[in-house]
Protein backbone atom coordinates (compact mmCIF):
# COMPACT_ATOMS: atom_id res chain seq x y z
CA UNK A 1 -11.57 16.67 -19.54
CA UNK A 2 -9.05 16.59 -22.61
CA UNK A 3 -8.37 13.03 -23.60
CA UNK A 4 -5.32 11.11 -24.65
CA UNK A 5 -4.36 7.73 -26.39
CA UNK A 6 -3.62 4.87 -24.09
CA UNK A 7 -0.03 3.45 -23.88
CA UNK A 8 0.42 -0.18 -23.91
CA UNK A 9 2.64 -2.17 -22.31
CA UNK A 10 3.39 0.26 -18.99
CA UNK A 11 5.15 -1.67 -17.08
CA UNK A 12 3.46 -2.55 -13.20
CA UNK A 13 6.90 -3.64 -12.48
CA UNK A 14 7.90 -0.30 -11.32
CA UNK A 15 4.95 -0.23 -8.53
CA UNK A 16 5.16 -3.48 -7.67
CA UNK A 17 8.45 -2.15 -6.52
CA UNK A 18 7.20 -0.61 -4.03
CA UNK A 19 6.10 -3.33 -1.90
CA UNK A 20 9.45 -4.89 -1.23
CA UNK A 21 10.20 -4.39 2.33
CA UNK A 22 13.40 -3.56 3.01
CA UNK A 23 15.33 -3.86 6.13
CA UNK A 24 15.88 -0.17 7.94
CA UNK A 25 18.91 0.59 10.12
CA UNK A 26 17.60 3.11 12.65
CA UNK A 27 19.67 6.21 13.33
CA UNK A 28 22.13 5.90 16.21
CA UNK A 29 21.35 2.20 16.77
CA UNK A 30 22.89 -0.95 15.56
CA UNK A 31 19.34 -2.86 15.33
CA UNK A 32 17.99 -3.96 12.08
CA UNK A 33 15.43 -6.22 10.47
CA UNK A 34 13.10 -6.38 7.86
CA UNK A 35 9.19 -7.32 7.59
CA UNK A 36 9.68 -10.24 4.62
CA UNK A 37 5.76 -11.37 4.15
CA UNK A 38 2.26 -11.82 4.95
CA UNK A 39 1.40 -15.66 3.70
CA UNK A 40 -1.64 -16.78 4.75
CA UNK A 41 -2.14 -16.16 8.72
CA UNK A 42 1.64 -15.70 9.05
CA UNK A 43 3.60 -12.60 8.96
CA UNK A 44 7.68 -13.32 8.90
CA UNK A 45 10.52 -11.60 9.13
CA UNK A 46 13.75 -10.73 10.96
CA UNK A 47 15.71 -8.90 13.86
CA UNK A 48 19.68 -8.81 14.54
CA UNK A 49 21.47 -6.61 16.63
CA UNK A 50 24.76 -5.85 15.42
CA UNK A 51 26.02 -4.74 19.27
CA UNK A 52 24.89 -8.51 19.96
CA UNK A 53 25.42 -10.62 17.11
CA UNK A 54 24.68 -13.98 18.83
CA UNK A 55 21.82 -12.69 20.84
CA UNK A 56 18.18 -13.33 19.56
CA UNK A 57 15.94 -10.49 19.85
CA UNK A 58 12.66 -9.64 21.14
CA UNK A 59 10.24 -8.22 18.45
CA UNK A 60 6.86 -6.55 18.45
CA UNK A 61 4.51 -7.03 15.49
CA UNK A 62 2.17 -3.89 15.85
CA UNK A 63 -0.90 -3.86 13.38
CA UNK A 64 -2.74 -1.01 12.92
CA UNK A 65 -6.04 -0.21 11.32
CA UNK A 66 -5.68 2.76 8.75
CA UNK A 67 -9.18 3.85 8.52
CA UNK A 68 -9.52 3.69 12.35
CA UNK A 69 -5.90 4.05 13.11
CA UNK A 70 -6.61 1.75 16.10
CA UNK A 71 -4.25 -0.53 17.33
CA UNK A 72 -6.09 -4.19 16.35
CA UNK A 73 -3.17 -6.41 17.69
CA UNK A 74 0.48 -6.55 18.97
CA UNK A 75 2.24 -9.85 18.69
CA UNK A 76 5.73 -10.62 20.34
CA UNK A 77 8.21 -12.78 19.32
CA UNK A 78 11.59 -14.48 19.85
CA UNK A 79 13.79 -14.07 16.49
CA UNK A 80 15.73 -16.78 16.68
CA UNK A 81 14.60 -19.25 13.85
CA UNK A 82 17.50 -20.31 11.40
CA UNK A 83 17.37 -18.71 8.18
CA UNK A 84 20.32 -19.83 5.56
CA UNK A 85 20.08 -16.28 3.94
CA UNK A 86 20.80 -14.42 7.21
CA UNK A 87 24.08 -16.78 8.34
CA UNK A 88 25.28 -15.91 4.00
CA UNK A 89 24.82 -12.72 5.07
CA UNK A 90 27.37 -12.84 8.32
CA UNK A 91 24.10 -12.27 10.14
CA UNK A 92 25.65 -14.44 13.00
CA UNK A 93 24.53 -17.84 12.85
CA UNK A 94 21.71 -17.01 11.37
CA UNK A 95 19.24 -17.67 13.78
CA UNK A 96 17.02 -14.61 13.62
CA UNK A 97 14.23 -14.72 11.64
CA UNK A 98 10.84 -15.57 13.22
CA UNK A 99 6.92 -15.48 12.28
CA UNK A 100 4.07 -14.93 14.04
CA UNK A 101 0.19 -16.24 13.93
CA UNK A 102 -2.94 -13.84 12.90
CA UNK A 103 -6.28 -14.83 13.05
CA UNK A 104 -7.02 -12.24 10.19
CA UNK A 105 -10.73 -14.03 10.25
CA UNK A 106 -11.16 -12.38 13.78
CA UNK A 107 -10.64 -8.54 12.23
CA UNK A 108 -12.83 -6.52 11.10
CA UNK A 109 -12.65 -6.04 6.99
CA UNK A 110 -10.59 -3.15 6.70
CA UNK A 111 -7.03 -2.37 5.61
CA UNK A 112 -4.27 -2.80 7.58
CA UNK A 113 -0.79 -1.84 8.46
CA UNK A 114 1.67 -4.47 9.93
CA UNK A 115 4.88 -2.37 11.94
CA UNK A 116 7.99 -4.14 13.71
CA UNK A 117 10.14 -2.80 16.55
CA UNK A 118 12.63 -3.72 18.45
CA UNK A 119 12.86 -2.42 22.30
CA UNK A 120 10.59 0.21 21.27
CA UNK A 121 12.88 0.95 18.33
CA UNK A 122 10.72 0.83 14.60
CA UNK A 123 13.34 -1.17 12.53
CA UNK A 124 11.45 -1.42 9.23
CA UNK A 125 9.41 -0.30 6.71
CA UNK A 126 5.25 -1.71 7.27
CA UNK A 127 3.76 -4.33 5.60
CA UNK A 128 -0.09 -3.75 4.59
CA UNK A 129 -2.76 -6.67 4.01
CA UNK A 130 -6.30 -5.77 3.86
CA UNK A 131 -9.25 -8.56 5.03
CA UNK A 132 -12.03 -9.89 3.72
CA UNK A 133 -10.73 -10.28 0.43
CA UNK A 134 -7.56 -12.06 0.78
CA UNK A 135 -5.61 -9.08 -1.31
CA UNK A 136 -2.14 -7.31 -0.53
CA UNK A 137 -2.42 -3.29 -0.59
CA UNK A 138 0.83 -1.96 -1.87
CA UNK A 139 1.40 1.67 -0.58
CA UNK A 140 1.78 4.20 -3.44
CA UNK A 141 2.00 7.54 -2.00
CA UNK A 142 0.33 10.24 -1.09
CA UNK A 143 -1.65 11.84 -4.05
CA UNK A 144 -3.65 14.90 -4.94
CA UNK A 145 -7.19 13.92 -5.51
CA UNK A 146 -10.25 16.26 -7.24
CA UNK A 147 -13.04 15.24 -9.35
CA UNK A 148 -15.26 15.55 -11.97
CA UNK A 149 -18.28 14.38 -13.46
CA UNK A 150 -20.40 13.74 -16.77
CA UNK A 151 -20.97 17.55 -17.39
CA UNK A 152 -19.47 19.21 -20.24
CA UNK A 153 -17.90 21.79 -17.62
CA UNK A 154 -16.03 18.74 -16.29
CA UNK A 155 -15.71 16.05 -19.62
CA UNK A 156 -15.94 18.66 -22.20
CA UNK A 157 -18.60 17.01 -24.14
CA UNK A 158 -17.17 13.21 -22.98
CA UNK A 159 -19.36 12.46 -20.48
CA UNK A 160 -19.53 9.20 -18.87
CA UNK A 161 -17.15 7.49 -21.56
CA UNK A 162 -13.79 6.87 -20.56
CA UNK A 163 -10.26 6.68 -22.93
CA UNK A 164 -10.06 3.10 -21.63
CA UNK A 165 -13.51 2.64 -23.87
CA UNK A 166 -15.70 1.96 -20.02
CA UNK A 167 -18.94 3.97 -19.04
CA UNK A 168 -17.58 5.84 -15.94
CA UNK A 169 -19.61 5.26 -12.41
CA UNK A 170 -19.35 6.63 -9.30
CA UNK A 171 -17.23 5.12 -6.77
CA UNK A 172 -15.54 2.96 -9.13
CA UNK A 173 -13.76 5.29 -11.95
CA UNK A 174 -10.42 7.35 -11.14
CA UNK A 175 -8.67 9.46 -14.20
CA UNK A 176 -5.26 8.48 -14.15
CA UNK A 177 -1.81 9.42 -15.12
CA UNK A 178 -0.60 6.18 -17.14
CA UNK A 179 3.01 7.34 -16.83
CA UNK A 180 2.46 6.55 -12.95
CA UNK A 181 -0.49 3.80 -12.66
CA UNK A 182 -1.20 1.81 -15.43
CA UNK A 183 -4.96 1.71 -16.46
CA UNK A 184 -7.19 -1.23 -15.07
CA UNK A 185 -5.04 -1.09 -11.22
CA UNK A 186 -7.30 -1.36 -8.44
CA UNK A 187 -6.83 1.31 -6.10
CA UNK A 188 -8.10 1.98 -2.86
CA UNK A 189 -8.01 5.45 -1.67
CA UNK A 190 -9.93 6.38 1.89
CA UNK A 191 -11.36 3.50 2.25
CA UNK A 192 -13.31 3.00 -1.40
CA UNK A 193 -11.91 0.72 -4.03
CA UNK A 194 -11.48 2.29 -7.79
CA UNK A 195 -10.67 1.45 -11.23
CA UNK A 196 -7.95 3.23 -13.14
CA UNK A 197 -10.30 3.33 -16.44
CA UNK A 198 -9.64 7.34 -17.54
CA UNK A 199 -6.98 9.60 -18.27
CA UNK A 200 -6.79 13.32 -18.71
CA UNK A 201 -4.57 16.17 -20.17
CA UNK A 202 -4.90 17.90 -16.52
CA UNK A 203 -3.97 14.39 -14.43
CA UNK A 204 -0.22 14.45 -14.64
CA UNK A 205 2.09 12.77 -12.13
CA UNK A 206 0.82 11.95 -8.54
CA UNK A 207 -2.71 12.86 -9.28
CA UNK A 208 -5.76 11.68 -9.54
CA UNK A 209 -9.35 12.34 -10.59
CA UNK A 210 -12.47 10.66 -8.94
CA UNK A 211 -15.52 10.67 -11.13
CA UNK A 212 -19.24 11.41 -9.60
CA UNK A 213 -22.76 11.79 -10.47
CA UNK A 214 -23.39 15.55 -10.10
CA UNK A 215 -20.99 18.55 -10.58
CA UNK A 216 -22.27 19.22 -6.82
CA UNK A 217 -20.38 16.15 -5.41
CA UNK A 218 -17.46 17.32 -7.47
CA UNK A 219 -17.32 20.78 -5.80
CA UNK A 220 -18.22 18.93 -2.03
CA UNK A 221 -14.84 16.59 -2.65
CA UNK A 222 -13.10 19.32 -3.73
CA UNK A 223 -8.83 19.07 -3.45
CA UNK A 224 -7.87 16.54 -1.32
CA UNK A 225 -4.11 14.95 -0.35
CA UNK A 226 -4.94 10.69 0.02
CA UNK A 227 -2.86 7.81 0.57
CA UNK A 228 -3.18 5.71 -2.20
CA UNK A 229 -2.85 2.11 -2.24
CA UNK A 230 -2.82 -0.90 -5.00
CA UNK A 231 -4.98 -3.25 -4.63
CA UNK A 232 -2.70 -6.59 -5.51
């Protein structure tokens, strides 16, 4: 694997970006809202109906598990706390924001994905919040993933060290492109957690390279399309 120089001073602003949620108007309806947070054992947002500006809504807080992509718990509420932002907004008189209660101690550790609707109607982009570590997972993208390994067919005389200056390991190194995720993010990608430690001439844009032990492994992962998400 060709090596580069390291860039300092990428900026994680622009991925960090990605984790705003953002209210969604959904086609041929007049319902919005927006997913605001996960804080704690609270997830908040908001729900206004255009159609029915003084009427609170009804809202369903799906969460899904992505490995499992069971559903782990829906939560209804009434969205009709006062929010000052929403009545500056000519949100009506601003009483439709609510929050509801997770016992995220109660899940299983895995990633999840937190969904709102409204009568059935998704009004927002997800929310994800993983357990057992108390850590946000910011959604990335999907991205191509091969590998390689410490073989000169794969490093090209490199082996296991790394332009970030670490010994690569298995289930812990990804090659990078710095232009896209700066090195030392935390990734998680199917359900393993990685380090952003190497880059490569051949790692460009939404790609990314896992590292193994054997050039065996590397042919068994072969090309793969993953959802990849930063570990915050």
């Amino acid at each position: 694997m060709n090596k580069t120089r390291i860039f300092a001073g990428i900026a994680l602003g622009i991925l960090m970006t990605l984790s705003q949620a953002v209210s969604v108007l959904a086609a041929g309806s007049t319902l919005n809202g927006c997913l605001d947070s996960v804080e704690g054992n609270a997830i908040a947002g908001w729900a206004w109906d255009a159609a029915a500006p003084e009427t609170a809504q009804t809202v369903s807080v799906t969460i899904t598990n992505r490995s499992t992509k069971e559903t782990a718990a829906v939560l209804t509420a009434e969205a009709n706390e006062y929010r000052e932002d929403l009545a500056q907004k000519g949100m009506g008189g601003g009483y439709f924001g609510f929050h509801v209660t997770v016992d995220w101690e109660s899940f299983p550790e895995a990633a999840y994905q937190i969904s709102l609707s409204v009568s059935g109607t998704a009004v927002a982009k997800p929310l994800y919040h993983s357990t057992g570590s108390g850590e946000h997972l910011i959604p990335l993208g999907v991205f191509k993933t091969t590998a390689y390994c410490p073989c000169y067919s794969c490093s090209e005389g490199w082996g296991r060290h790394t332009s970030s200056g670490k010994m690569a390991a298995a289930n812990h190194t990804v090659a990078v492109d710095p232009r896209v995720i700066p090195i030392g993010s935390r990734l998680l990608i199917d359900g393993t957690e990685y380090v952003a430690e190497d880059i490569g001439g051949g790692v460009k844009g939404h790609h990314i390279d896992i590292f193994f032990n054997t050039h065996g492994e590397t042919r068994a992962h072969g090309t793969r399309n993953s959802e990849v998400f930063l570990i915050q």
